[in-house]
Protein backbone atom coordinates (compact mmCIF):
# COMPACT_ATOMS: atom_id res chain seq x y z
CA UNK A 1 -140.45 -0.72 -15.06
CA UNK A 2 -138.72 0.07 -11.99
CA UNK A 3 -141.41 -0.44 -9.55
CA UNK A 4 -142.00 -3.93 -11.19
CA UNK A 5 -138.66 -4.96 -10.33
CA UNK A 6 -138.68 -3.45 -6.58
CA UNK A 7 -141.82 -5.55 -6.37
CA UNK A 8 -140.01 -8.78 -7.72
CA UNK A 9 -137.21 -7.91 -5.23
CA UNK A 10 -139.54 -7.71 -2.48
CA UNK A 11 -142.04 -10.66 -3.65
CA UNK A 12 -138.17 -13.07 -3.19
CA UNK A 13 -137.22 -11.02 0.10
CA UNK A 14 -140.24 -12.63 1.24
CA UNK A 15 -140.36 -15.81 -0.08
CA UNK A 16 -136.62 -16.33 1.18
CA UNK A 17 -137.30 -15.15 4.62
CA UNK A 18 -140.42 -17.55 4.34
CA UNK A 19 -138.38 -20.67 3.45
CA UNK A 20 -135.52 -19.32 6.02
CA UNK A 21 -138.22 -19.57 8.40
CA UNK A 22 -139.68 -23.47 7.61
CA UNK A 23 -136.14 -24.57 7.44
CA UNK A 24 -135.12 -22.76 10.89
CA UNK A 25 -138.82 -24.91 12.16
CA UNK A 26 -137.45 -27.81 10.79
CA UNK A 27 -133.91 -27.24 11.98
CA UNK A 28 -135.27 -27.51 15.65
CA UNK A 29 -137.60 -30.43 15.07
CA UNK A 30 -134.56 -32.30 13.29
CA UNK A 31 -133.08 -31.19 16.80
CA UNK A 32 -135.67 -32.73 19.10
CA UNK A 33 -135.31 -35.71 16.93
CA UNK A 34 -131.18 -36.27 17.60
CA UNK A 35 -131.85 -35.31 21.31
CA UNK A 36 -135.03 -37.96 21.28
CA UNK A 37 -134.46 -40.52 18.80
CA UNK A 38 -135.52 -44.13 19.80
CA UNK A 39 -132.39 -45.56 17.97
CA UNK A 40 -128.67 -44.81 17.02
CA UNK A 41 -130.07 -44.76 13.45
CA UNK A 42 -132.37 -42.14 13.94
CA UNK A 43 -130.26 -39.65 15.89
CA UNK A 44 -127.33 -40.28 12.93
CA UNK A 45 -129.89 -39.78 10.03
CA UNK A 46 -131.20 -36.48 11.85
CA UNK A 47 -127.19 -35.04 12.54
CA UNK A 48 -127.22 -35.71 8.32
CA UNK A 49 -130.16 -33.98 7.85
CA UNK A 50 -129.48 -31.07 9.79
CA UNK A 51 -126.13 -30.84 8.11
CA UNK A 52 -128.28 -30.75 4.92
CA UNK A 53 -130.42 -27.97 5.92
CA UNK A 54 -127.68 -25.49 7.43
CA UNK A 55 -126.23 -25.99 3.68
CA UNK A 56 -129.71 -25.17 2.13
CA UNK A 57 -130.03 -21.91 4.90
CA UNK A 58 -126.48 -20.86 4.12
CA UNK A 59 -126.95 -21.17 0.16
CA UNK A 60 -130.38 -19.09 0.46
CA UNK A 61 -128.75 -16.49 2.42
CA UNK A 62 -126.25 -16.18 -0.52
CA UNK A 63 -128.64 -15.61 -2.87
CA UNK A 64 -130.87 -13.85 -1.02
CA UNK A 65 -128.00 -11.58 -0.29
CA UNK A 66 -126.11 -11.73 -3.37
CA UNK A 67 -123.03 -12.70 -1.97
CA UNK A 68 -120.91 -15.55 -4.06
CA UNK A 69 -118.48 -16.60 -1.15
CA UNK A 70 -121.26 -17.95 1.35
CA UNK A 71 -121.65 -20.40 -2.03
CA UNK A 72 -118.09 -21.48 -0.87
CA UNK A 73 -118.81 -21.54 2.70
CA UNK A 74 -121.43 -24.09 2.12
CA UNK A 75 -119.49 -26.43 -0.32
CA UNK A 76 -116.57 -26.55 3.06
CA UNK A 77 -119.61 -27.04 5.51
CA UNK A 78 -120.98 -30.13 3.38
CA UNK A 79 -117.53 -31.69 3.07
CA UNK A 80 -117.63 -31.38 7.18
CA UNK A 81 -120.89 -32.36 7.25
CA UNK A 82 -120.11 -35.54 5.29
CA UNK A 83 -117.18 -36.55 7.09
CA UNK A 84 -118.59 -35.47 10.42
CA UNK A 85 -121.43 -38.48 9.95
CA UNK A 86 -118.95 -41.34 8.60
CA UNK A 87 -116.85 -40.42 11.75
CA UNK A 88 -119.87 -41.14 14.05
CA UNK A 89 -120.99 -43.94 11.91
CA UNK A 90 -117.58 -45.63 12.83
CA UNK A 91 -117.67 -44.50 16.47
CA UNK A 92 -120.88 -45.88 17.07
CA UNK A 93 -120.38 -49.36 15.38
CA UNK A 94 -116.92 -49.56 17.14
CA UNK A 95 -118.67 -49.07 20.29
CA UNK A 96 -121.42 -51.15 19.59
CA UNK A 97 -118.89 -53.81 18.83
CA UNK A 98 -117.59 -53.56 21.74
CA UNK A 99 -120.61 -53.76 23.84
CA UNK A 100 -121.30 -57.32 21.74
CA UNK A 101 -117.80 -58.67 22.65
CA UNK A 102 -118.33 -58.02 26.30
CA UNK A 103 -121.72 -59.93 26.12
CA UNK A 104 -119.79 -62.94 24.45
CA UNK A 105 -117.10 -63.19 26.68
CA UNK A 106 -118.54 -63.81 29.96
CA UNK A 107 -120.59 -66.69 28.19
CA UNK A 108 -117.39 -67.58 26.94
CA UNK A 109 -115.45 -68.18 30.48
CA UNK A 110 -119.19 -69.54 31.36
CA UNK A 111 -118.36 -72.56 29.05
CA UNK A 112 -114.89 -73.44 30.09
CA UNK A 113 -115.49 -72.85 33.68
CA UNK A 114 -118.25 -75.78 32.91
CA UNK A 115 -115.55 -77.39 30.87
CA UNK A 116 -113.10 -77.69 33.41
CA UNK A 117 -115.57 -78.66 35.80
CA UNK A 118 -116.03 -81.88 33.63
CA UNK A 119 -112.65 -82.75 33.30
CA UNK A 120 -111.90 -81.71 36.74
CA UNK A 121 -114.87 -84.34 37.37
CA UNK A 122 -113.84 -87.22 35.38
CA UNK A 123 -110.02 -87.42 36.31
CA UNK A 124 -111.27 -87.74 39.76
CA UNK A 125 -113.49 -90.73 39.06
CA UNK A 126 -110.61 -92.17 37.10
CA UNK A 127 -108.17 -92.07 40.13
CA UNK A 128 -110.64 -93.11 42.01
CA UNK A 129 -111.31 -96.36 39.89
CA UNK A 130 -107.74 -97.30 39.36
CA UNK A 131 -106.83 -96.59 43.14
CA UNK A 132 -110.09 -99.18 44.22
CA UNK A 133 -108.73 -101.90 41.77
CA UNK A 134 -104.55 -101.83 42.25
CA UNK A 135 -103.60 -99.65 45.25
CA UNK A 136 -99.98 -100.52 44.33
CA UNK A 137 -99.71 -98.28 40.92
CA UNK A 138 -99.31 -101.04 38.24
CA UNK A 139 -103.01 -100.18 36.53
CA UNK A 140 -102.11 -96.76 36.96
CA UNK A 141 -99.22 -96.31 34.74
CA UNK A 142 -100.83 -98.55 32.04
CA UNK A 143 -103.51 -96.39 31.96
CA UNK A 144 -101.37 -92.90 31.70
CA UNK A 145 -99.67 -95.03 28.98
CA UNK A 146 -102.71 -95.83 27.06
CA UNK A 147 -103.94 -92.58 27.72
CA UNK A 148 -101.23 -90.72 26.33
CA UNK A 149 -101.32 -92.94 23.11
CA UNK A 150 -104.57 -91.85 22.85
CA UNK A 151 -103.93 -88.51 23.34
CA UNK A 152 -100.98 -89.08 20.76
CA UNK A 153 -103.16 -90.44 17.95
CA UNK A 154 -105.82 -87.47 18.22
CA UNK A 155 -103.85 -85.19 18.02
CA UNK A 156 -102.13 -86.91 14.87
């Protein structure tokens, strides 16, 4: 009976160094993947799912060695885990918010520069119109007046 259990015990040795092994492989290639990753997305979704296999490693190595507080270890590591990817899920979509506002603005100031060109543009034809007609002023305050009641009922 005793050597069947000794070759149990060795059969899981194996099997847990095995799956230590494929997770270490995978571990890396997650790795390669953050370093590598076309997009944000996929460098945030590879973080997660190394986070995700540390926890698996660190819960085989407690029962492969029989040890109950590693079980604890690895709750704590996937509450860091956890928070550790909503923090750079904020970080990067404040950022990329950022870099969207700075793309805005400068078409932004493009418009009112073009704005202000116009108006700019216009109230010198206007002077120019009134001053050709009446040189002496008279036009010129009739039209501020009527401009300003225009102005006046717009605004109303």
């Amino acid at each position: 009976m005793s050597s069947g259990i000794r070759a149990l015990e060795t059969t899981y040795h194996f099997l847990f160094v095995g799956i230590l092994i494929i997770l270490g492989v995978m571990l890396f290639l997650c790795l390669l993947r953050a370093c590598m990753g076309p997009t944000v997305a996929d460098r945030l979704v590879s973080i997660n799912m190394m986070g995700t296999m540390v926890m698996v490693i660190i819960a085989t190595l407690a029962v492969m060695m029989g040890e109950s507080y590693l079980v604890d270890i690895c709750i704590i590591y996937a509450m860091i885990s956890f928070l550790a990817v909503i923090v750079l899920s904020k970080v990067i979509m404040g950022v990329r918010k950022q870099e969207e506002t700075e793309e805005v603005e400068p078409e932004k100031k493009q418009e009112e520069d073009i704005f202000d060109e116009m108006i700019e543009q216009e109230s010198e034809e206007f002077h120019e119109k009134i001053l050709q007609k009446e040189p002496d002023g008279e036009m010129l305050k009739e039209a501020f007046d009527e401009k300003q009641e225009n102005g006046e009922r717009e605004e109303a």
